[in-house]
C-alpha atoms as a PDB file:
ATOM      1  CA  UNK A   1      36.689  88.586-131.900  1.00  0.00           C
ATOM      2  CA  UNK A   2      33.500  86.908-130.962  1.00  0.00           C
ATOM      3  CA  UNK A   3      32.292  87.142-127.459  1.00  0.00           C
ATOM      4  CA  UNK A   4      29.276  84.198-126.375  1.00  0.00           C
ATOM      5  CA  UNK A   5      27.669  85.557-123.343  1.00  0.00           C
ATOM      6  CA  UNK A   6      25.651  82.983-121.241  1.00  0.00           C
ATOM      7  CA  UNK A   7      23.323  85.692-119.827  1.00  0.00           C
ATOM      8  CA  UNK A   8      22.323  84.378-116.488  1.00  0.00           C
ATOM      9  CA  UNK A   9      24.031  84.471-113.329  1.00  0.00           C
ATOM     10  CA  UNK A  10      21.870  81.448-111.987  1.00  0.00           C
ATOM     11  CA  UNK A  11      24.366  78.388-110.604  1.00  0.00           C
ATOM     12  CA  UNK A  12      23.265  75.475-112.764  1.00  0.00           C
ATOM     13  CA  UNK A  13      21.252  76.720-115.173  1.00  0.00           C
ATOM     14  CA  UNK A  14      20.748  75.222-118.313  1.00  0.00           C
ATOM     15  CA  UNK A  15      22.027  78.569-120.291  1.00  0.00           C
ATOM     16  CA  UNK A  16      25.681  77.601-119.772  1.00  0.00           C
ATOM     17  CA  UNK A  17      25.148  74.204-121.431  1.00  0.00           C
ATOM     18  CA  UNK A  18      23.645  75.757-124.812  1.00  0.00           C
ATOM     19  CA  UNK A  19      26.201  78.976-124.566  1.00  0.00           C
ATOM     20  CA  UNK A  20      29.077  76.546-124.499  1.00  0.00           C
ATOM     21  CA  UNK A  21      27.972  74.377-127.588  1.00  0.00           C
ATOM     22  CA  UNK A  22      27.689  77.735-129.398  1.00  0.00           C
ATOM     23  CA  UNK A  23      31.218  78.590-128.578  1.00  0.00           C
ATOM     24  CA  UNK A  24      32.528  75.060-129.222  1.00  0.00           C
ATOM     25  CA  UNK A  25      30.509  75.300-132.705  1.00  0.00           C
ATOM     26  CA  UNK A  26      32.011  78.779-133.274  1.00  0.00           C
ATOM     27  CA  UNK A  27      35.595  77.584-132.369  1.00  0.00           C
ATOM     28  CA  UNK A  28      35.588  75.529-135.158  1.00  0.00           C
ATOM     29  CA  UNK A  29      33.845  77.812-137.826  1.00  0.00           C
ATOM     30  CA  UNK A  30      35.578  81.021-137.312  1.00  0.00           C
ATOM     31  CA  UNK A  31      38.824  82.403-138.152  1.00  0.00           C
ATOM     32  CA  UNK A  32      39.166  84.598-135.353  1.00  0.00           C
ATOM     33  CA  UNK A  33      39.236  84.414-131.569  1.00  0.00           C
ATOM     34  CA  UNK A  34      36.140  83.571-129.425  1.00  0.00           C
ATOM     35  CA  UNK A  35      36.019  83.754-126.258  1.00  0.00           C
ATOM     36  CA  UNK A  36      32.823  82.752-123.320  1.00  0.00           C
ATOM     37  CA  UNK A  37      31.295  84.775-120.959  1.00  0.00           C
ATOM     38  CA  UNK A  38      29.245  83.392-118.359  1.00  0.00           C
ATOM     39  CA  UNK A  39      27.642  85.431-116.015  1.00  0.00           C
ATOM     40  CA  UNK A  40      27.500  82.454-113.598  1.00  0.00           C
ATOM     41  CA  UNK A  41      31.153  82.947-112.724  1.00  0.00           C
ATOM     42  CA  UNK A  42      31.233  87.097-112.484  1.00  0.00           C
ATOM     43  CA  UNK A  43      32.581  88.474-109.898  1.00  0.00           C
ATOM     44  CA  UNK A  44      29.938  90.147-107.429  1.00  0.00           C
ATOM     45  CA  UNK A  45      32.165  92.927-105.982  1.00  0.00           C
ATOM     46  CA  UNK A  46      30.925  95.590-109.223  1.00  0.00           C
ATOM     47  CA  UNK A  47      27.377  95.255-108.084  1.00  0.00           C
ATOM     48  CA  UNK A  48      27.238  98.987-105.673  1.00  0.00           C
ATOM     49  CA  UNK A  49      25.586 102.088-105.659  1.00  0.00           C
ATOM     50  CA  UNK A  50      28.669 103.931-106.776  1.00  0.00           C
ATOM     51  CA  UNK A  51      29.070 101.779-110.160  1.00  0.00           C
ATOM     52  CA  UNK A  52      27.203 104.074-112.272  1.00  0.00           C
ATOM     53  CA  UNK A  53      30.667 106.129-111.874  1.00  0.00           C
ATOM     54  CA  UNK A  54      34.198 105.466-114.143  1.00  0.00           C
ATOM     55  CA  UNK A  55      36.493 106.293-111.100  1.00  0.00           C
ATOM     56  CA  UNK A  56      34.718 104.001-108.826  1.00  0.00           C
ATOM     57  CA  UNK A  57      34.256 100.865-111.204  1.00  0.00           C
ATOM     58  CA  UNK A  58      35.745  97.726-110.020  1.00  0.00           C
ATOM     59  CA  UNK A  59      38.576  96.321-111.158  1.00  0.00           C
ATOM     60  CA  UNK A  60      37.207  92.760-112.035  1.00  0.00           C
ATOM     61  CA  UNK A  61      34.498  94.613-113.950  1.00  0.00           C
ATOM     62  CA  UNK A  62      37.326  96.632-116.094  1.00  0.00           C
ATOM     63  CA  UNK A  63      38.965  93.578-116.606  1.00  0.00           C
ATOM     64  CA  UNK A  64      36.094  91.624-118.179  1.00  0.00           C
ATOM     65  CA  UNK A  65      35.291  94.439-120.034  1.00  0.00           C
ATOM     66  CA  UNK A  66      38.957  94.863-121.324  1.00  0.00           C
ATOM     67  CA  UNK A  67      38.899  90.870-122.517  1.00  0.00           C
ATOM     68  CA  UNK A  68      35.574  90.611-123.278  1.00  0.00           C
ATOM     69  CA  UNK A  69      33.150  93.802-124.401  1.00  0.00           C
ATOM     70  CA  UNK A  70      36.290  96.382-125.915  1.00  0.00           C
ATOM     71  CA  UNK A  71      37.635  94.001-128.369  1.00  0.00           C
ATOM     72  CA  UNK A  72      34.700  92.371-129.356  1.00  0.00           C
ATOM     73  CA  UNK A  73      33.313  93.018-132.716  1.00  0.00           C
ATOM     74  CA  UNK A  74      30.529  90.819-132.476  1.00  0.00           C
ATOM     75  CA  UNK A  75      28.360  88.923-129.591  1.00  0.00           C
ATOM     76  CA  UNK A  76      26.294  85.906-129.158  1.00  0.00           C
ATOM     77  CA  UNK A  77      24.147  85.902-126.059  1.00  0.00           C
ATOM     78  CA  UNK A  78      22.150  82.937-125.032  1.00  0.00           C
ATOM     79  CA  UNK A  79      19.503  84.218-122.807  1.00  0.00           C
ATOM     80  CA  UNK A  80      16.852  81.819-120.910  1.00  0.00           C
ATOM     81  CA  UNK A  81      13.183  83.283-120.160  1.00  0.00           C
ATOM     82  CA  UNK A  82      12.897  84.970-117.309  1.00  0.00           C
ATOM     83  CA  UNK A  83       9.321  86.216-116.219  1.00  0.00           C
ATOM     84  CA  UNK A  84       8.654  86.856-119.825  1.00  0.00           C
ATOM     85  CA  UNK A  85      12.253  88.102-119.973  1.00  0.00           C
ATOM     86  CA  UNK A  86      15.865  88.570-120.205  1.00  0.00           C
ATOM     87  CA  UNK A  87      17.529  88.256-117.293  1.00  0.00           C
ATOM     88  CA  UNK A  88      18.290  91.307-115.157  1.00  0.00           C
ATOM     89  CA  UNK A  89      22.090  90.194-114.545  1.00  0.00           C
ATOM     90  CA  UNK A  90      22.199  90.811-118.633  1.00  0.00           C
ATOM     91  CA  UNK A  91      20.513  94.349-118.052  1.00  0.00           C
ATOM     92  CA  UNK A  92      22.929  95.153-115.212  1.00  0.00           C
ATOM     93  CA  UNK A  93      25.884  93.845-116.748  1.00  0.00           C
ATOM     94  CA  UNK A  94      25.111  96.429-119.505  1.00  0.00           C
ATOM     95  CA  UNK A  95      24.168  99.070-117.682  1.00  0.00           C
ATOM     96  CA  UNK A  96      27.487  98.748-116.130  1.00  0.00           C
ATOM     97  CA  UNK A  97      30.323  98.715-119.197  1.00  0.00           C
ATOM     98  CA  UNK A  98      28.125 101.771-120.295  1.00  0.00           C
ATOM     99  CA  UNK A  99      29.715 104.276-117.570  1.00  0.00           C
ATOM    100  CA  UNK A 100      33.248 103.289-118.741  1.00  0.00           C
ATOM    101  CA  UNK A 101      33.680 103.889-122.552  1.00  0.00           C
ATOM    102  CA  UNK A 102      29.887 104.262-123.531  1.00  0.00           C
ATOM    103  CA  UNK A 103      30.718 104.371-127.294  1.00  0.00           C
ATOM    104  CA  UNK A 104      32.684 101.479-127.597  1.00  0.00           C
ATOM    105  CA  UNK A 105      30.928  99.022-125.950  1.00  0.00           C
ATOM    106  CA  UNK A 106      28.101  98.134-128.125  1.00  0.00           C
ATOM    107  CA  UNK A 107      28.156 101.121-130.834  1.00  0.00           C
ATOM    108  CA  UNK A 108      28.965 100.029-134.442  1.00  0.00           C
ATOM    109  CA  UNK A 109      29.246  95.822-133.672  1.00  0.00           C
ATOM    110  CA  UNK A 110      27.158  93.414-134.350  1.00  0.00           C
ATOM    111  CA  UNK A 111      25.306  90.873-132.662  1.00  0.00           C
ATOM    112  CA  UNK A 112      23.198  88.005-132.647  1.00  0.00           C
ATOM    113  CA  UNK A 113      20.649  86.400-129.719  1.00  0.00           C
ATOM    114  CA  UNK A 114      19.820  82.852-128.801  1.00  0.00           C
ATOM    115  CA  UNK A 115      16.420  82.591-126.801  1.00  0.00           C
ATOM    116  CA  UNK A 116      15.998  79.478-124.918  1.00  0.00           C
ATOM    117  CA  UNK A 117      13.356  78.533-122.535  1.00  0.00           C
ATOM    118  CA  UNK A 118      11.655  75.168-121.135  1.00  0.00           C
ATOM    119  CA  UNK A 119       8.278  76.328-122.772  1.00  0.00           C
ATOM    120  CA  UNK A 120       6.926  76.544-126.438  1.00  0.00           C
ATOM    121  CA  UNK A 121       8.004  80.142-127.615  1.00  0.00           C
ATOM    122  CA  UNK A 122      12.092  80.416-126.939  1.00  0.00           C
ATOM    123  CA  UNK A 123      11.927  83.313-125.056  1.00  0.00           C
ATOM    124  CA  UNK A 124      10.620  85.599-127.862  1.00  0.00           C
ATOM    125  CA  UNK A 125       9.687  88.419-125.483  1.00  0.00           C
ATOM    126  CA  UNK A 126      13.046  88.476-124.400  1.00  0.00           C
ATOM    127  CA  UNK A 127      14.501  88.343-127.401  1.00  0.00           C
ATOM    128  CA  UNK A 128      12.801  91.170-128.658  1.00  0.00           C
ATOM    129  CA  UNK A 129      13.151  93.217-125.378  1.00  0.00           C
ATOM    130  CA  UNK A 130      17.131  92.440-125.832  1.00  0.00           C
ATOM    131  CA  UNK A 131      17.034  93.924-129.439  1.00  0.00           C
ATOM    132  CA  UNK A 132      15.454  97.290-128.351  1.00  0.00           C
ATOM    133  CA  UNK A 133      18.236  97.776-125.744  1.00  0.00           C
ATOM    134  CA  UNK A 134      21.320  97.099-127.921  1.00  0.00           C
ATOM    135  CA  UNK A 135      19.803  99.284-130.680  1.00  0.00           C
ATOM    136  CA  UNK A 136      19.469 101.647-127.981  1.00  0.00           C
ATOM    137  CA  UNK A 137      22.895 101.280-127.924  1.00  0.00           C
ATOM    138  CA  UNK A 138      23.908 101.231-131.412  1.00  0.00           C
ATOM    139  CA  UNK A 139      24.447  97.687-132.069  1.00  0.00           C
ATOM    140  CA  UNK A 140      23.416  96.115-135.386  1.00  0.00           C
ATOM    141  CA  UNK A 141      21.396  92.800-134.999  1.00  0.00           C
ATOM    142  CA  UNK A 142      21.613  90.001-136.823  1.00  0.00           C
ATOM    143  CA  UNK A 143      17.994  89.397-138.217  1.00  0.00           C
ATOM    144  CA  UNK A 144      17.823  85.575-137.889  1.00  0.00           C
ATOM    145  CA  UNK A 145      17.781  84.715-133.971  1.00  0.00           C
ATOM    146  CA  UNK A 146      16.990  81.334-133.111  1.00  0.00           C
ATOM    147  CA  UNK A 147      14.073  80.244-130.434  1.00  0.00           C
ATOM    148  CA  UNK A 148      14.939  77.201-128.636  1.00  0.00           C
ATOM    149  CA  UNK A 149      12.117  75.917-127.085  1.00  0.00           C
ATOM    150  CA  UNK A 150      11.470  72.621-124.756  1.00  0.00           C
ATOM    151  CA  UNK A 151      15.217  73.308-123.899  1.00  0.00           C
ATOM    152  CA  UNK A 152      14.926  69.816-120.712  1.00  0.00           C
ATOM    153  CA  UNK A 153      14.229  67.540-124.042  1.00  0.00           C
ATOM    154  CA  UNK A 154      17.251  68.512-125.546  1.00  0.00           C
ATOM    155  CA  UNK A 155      20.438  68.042-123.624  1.00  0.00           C
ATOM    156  CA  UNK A 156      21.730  64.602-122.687  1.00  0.00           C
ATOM    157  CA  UNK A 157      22.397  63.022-118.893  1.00  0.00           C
ATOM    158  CA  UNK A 158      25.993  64.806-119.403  1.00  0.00           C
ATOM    159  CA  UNK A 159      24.418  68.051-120.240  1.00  0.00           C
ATOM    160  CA  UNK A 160      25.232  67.767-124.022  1.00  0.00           C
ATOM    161  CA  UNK A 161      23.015  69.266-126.521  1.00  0.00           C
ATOM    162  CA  UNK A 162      21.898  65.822-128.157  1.00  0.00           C
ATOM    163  CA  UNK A 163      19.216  66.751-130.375  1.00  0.00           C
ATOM    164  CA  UNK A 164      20.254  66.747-134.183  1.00  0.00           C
ATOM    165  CA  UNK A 165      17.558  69.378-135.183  1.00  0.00           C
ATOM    166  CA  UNK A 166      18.527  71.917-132.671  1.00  0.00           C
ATOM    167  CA  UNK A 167      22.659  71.059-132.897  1.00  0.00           C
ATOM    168  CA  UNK A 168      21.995  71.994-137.063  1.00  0.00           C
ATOM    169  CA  UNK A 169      19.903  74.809-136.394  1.00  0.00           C
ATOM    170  CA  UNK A 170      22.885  76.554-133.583  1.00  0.00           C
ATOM    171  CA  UNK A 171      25.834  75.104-136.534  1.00  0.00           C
ATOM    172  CA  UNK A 172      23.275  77.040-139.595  1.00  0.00           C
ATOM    173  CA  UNK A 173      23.044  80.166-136.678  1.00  0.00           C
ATOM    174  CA  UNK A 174      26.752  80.336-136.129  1.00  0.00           C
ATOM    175  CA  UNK A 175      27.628  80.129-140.159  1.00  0.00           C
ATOM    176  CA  UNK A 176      25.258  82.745-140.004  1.00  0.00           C
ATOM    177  CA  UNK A 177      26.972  84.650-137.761  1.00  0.00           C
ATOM    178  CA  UNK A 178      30.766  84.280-139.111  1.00  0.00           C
ATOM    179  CA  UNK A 179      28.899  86.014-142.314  1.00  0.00           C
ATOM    180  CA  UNK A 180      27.126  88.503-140.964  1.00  0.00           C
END
């Protein structure tokens, strides 16, 4: 199983547009199941002091983990720029399927990152900041991540991703991916 993650929680953003043209685009070129996370829509009742504990997780929090992180044996996540960033929702989101079944998380599967940001560089910091965590956490990275850059220029008045350059670079980035 493949799980996208559209790694910001922001209402609106532009992440969920790209992170659901990678799952459409992985639909189609993959055997297996994929399925889309986006933090936009998680639930905010895991976010408490006492979530760094197994007993005293939440239950929506298990659950997404249970469909989501556990069976996964490979991720895409689509992260904007955030102050020369990832996200901290994607940081906290991690930090939290950690307490519950450390090992089997992240450890041994694969992933592969999507920067996007409205500037030049694609969110390369983050990117790279993103890699250092899930090697932290034993997760093998695909080598080939893909900058999107100018991300307003590229997504049609229905919130399409229109451009041809960037819709064959995330279809050569998926094949990838299925291979890897």
């Amino acid at each position: 199983m493949i799980t996208v993650i559209a790694g910001t929680n922001r209402k609106g953003s532009e992440t969920a547009h790209f992170a659901k043209h990678v799952f459409d685009v992985l639909k189609e070129e993959s055997k297996g199941e994929v399925k889309l996370l986006d933090m936009q829509d998680l639930p905010h009742d895991w976010f408490h002091n006492a979530m760094y504990a197994a007993d005293t997780q939440s239950d929506s929090l298990t659950k997404i983990q249970d469909d989501c992180i556990l069976p996964a044996e490979k991720f895409v996540f689509v992260i904007p720029e955030y102050n020369g960033g990832f996200p901290g929702v994607v940081k906290l989101f991690i930090d939290a399927c950690s307490v519950r079944n450390y090992a089997d998380n992240f450890k041994g599967k694969k992933a592969a990152i999507i920067g996007i940001a409205a500037g030049r560089a694609g969110n390369l910091r983050g990117m790279e900041h993103l890699t250092g965590v899930l090697n932290y956490l034993g997760t093998t990275i695909m080598p080939n991540r893909l900058p999107i850059s100018s991300i307003g220029k590229l997504l049609d008045e229905d919130k399409n991703v229109k451009d041809t350059d960037t819709i064959k670079a995330i279809k050569d980035f998926a094949d990838s991916l299925v291979k890897f």
